[in-house]
PDB file of N, CA and C in Angstrom:
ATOM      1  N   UNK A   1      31.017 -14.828  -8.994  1.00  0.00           N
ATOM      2  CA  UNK A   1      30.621 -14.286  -7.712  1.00  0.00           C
ATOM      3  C   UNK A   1      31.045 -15.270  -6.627  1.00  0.00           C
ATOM      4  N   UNK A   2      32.252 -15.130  -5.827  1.00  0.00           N
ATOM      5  CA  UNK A   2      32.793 -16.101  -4.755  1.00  0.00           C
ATOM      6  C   UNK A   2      31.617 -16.233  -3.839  1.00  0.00           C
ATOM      7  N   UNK A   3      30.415 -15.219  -3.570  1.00  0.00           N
ATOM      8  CA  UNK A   3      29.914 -15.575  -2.240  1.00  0.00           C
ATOM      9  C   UNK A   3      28.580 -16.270  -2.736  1.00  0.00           C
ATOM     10  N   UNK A   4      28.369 -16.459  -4.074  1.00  0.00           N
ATOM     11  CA  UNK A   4      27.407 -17.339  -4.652  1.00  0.00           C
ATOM     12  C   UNK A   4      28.349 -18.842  -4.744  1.00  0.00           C
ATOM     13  N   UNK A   5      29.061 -18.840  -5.165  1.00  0.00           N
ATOM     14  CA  UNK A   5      30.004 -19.900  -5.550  1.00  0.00           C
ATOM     15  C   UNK A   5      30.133 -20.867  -3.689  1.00  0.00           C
ATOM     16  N   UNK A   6      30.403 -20.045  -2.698  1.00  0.00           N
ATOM     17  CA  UNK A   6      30.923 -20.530  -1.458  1.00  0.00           C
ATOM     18  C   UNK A   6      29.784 -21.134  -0.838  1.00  0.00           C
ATOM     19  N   UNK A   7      28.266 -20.535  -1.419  1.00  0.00           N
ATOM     20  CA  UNK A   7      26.992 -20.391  -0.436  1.00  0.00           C
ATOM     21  C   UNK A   7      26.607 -22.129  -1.326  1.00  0.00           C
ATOM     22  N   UNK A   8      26.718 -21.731  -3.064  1.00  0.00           N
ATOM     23  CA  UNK A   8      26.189 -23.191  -3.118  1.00  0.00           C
ATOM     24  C   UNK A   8      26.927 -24.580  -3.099  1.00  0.00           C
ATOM     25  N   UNK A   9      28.457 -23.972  -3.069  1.00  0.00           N
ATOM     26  CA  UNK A   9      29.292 -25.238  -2.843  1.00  0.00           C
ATOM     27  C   UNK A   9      28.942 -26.246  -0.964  1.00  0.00           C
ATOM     28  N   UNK A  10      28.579 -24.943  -0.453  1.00  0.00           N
ATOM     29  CA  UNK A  10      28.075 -25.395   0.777  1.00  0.00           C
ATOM     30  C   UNK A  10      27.203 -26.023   1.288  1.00  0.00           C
ATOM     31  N   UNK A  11      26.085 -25.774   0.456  1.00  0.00           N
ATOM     32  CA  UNK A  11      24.494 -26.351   0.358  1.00  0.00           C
ATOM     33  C   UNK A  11      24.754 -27.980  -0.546  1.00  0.00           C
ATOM     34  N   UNK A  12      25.838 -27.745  -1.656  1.00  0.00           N
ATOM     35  CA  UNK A  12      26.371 -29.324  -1.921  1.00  0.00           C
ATOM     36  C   UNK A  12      26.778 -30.254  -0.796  1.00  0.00           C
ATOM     37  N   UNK A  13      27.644 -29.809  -0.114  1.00  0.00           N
ATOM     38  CA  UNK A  13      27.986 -30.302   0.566  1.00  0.00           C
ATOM     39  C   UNK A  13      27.193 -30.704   1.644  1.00  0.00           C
ATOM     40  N   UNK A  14      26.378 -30.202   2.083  1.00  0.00           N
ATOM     41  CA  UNK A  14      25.264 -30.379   3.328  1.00  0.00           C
ATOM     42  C   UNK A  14      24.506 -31.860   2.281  1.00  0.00           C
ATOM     43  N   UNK A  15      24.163 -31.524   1.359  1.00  0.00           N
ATOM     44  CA  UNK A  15      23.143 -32.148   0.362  1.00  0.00           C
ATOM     45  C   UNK A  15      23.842 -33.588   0.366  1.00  0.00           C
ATOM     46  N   UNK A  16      25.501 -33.665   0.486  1.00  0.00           N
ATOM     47  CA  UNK A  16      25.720 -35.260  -0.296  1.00  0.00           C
ATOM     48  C   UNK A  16      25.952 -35.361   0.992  1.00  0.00           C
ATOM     49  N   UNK A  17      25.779 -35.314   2.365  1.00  0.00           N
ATOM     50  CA  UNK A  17      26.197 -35.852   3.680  1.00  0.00           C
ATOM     51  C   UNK A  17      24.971 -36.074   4.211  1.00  0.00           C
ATOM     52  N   UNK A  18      23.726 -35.487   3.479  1.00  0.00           N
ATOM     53  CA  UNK A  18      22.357 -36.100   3.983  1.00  0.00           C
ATOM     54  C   UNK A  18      22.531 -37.221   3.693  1.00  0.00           C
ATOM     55  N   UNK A  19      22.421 -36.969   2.232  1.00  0.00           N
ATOM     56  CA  UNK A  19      21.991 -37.608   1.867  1.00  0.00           C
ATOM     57  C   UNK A  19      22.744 -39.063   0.255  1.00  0.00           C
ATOM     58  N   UNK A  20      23.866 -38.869   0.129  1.00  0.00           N
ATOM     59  CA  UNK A  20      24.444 -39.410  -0.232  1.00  0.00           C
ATOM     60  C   UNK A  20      25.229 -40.981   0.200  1.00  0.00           C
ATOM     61  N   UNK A  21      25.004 -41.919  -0.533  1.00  0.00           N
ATOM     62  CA  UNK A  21      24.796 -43.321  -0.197  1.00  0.00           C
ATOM     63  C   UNK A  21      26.569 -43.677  -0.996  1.00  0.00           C
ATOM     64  N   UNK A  22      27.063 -44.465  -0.106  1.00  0.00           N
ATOM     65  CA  UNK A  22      28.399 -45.503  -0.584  1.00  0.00           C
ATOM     66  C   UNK A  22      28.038 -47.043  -0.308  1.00  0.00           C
ATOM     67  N   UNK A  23      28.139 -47.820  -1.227  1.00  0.00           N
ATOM     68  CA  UNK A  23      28.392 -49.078  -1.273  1.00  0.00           C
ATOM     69  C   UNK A  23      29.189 -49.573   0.113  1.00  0.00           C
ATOM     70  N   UNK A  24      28.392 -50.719   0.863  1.00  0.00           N
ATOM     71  CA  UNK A  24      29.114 -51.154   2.096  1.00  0.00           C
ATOM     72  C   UNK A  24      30.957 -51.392   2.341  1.00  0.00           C
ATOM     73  N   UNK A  25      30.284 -52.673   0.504  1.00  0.00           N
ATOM     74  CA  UNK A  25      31.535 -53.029   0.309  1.00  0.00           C
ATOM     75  C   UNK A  25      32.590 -52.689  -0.293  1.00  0.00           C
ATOM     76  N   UNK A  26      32.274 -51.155  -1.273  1.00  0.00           N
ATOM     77  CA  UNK A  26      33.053 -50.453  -1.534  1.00  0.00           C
ATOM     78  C   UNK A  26      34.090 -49.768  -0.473  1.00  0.00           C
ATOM     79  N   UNK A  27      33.299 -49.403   0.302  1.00  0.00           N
ATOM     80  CA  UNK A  27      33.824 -48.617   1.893  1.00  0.00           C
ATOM     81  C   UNK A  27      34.932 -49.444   2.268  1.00  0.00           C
ATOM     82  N   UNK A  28      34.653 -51.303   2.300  1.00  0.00           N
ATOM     83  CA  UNK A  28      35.202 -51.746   3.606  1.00  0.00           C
ATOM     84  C   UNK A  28      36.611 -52.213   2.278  1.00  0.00           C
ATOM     85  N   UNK A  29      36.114 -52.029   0.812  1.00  0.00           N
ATOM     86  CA  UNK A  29      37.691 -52.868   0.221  1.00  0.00           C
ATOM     87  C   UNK A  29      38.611 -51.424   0.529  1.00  0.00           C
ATOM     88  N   UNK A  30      37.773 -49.814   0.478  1.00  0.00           N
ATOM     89  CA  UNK A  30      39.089 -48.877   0.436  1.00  0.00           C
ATOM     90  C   UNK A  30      39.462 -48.675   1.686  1.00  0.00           C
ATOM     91  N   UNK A  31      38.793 -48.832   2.693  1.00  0.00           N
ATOM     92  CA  UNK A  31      39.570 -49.048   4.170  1.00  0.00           C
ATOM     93  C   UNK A  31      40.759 -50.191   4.072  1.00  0.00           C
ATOM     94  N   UNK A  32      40.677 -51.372   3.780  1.00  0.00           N
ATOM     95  CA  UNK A  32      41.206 -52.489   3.764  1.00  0.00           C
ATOM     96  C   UNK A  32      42.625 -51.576   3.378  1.00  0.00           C
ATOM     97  N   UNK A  33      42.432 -51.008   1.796  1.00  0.00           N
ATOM     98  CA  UNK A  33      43.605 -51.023   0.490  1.00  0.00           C
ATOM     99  C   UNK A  33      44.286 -49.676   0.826  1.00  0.00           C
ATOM    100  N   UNK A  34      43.467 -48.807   2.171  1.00  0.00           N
ATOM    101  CA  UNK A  34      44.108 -47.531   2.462  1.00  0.00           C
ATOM    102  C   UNK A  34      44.901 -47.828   4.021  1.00  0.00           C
ATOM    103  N   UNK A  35      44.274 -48.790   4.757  1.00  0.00           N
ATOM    104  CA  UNK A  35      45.380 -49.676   5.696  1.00  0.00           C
ATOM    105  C   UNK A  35      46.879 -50.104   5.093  1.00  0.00           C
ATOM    106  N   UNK A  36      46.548 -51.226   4.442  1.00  0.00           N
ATOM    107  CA  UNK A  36      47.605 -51.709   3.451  1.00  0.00           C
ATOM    108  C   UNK A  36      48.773 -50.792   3.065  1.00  0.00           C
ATOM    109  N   UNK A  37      48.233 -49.807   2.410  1.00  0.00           N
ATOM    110  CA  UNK A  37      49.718 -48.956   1.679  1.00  0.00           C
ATOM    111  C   UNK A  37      49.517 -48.048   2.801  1.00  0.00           C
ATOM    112  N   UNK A  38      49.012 -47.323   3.443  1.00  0.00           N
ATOM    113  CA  UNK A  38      49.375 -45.815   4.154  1.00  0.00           C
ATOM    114  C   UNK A  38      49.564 -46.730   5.703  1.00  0.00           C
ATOM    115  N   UNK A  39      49.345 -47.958   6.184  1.00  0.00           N
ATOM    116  CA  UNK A  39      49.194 -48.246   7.422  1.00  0.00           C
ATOM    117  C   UNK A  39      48.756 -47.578   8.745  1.00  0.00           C
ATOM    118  N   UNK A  40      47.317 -46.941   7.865  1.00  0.00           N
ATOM    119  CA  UNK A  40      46.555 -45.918   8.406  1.00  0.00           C
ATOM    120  C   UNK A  40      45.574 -46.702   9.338  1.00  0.00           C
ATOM    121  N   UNK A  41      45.144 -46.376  10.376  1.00  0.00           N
ATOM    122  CA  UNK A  41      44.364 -47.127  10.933  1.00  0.00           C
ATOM    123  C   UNK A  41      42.592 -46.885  10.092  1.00  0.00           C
ATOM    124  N   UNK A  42      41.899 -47.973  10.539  1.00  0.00           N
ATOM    125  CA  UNK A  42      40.539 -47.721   9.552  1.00  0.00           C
ATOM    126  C   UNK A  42      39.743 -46.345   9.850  1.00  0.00           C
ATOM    127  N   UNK A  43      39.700 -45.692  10.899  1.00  0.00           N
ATOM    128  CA  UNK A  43      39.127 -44.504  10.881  1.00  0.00           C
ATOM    129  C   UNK A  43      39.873 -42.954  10.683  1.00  0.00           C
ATOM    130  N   UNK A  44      41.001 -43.277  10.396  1.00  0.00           N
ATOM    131  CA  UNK A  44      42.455 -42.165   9.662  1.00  0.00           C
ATOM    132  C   UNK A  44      41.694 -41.717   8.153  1.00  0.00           C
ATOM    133  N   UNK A  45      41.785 -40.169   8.624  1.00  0.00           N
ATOM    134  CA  UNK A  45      40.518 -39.540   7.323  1.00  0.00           C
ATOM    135  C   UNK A  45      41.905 -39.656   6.489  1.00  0.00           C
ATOM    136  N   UNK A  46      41.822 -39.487   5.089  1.00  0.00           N
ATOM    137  CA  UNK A  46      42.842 -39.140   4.163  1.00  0.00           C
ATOM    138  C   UNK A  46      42.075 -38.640   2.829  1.00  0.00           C
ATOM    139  N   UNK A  47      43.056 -38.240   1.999  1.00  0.00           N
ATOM    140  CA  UNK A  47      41.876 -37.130   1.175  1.00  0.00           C
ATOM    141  C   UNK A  47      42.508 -37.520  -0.191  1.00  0.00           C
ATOM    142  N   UNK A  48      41.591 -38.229  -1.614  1.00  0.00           N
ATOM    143  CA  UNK A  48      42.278 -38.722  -2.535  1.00  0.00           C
ATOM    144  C   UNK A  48      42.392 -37.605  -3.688  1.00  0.00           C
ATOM    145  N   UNK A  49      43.077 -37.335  -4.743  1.00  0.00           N
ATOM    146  CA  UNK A  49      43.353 -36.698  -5.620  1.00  0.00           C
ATOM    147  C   UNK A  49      43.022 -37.097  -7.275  1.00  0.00           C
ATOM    148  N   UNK A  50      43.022 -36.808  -7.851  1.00  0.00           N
ATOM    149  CA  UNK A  50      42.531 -37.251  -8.967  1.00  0.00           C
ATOM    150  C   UNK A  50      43.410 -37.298  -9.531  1.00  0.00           C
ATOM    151  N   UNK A  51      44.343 -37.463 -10.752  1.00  0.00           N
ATOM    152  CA  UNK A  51      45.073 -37.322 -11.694  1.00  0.00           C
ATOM    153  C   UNK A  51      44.671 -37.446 -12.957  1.00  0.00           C
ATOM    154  N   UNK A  52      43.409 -37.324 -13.489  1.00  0.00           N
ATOM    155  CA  UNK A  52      43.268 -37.968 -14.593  1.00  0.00           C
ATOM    156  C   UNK A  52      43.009 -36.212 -15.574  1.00  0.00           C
ATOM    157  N   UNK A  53      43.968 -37.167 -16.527  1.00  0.00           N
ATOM    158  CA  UNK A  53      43.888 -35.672 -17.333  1.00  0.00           C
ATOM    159  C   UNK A  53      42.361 -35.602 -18.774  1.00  0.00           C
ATOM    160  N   UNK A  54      41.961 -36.655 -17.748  1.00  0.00           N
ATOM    161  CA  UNK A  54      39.880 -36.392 -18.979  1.00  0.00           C
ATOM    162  C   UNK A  54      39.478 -35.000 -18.003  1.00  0.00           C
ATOM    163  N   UNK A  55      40.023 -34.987 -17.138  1.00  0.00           N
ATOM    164  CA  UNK A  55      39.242 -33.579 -16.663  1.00  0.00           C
ATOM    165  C   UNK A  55      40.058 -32.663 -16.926  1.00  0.00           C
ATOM    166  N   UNK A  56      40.485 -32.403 -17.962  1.00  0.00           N
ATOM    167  CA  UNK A  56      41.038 -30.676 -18.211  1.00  0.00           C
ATOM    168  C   UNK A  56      40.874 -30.674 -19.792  1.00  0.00           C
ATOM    169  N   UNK A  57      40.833 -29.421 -20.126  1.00  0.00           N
ATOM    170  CA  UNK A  57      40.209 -28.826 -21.449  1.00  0.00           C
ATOM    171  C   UNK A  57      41.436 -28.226 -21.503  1.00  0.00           C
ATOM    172  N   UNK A  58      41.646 -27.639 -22.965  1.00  0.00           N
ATOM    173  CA  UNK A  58      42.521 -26.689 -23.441  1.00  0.00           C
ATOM    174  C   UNK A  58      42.902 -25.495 -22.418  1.00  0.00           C
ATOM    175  N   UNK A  59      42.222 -24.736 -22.312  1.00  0.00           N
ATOM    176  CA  UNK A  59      41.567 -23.588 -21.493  1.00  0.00           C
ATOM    177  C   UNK A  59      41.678 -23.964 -19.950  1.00  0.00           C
ATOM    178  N   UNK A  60      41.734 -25.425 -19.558  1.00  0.00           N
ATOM    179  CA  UNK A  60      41.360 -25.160 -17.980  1.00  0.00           C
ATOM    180  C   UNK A  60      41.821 -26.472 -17.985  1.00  0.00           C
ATOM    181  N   UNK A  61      42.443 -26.250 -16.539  1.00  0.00           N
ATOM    182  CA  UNK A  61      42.853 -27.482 -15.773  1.00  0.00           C
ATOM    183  C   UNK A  61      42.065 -27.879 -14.484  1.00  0.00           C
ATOM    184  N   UNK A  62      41.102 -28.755 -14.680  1.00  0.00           N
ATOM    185  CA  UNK A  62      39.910 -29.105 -13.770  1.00  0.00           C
ATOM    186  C   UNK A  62      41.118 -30.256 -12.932  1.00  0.00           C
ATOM    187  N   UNK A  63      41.736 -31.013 -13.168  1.00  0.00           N
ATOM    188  CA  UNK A  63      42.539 -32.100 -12.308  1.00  0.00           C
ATOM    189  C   UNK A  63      42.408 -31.860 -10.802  1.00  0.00           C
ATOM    190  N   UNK A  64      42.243 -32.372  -9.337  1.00  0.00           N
ATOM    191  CA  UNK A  64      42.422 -32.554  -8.928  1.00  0.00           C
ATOM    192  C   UNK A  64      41.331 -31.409  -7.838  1.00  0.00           C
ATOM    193  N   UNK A  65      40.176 -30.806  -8.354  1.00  0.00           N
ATOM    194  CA  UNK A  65      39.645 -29.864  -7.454  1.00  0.00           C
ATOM    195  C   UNK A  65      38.409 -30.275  -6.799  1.00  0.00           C
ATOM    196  N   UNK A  66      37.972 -30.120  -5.740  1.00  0.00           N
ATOM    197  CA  UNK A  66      37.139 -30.398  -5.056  1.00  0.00           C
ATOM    198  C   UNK A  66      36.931 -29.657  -4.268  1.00  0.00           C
TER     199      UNK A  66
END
């Protein structure tokens, strides 16, 4: 059901921007290491991808969705 699927992917999303916590210094090494290679300035949104193939099953390719 897409409009169950859209309503609670949405309510996730509200949920980890309350309330969801990052490490200071996690933040400030991937700003640092996303300056460095993209010579992005520190507040330049960029959006990472996954590659890892532990997320896909026979049947389904989970890689890279969010």
């Amino acid at each position: 059901n897409s409009r169950f699927r859209f309503e609670t992917l949405a309510d996730l999303r509200e949920h980890m921007r309350a309330f969801g916590q990052v490490d200071d210094e996690l933040l400030a090494g991937l700003r640092e290491r996303i300056g460095g290679v993209l010579g992005a300035p520190p507040d330049e949104r960029v959006r990472f991808r996954s590659s890892s193939n532990a997320e896909d099953a026979i049947e389904f390719n989970g890689a890279g969705l969010y």
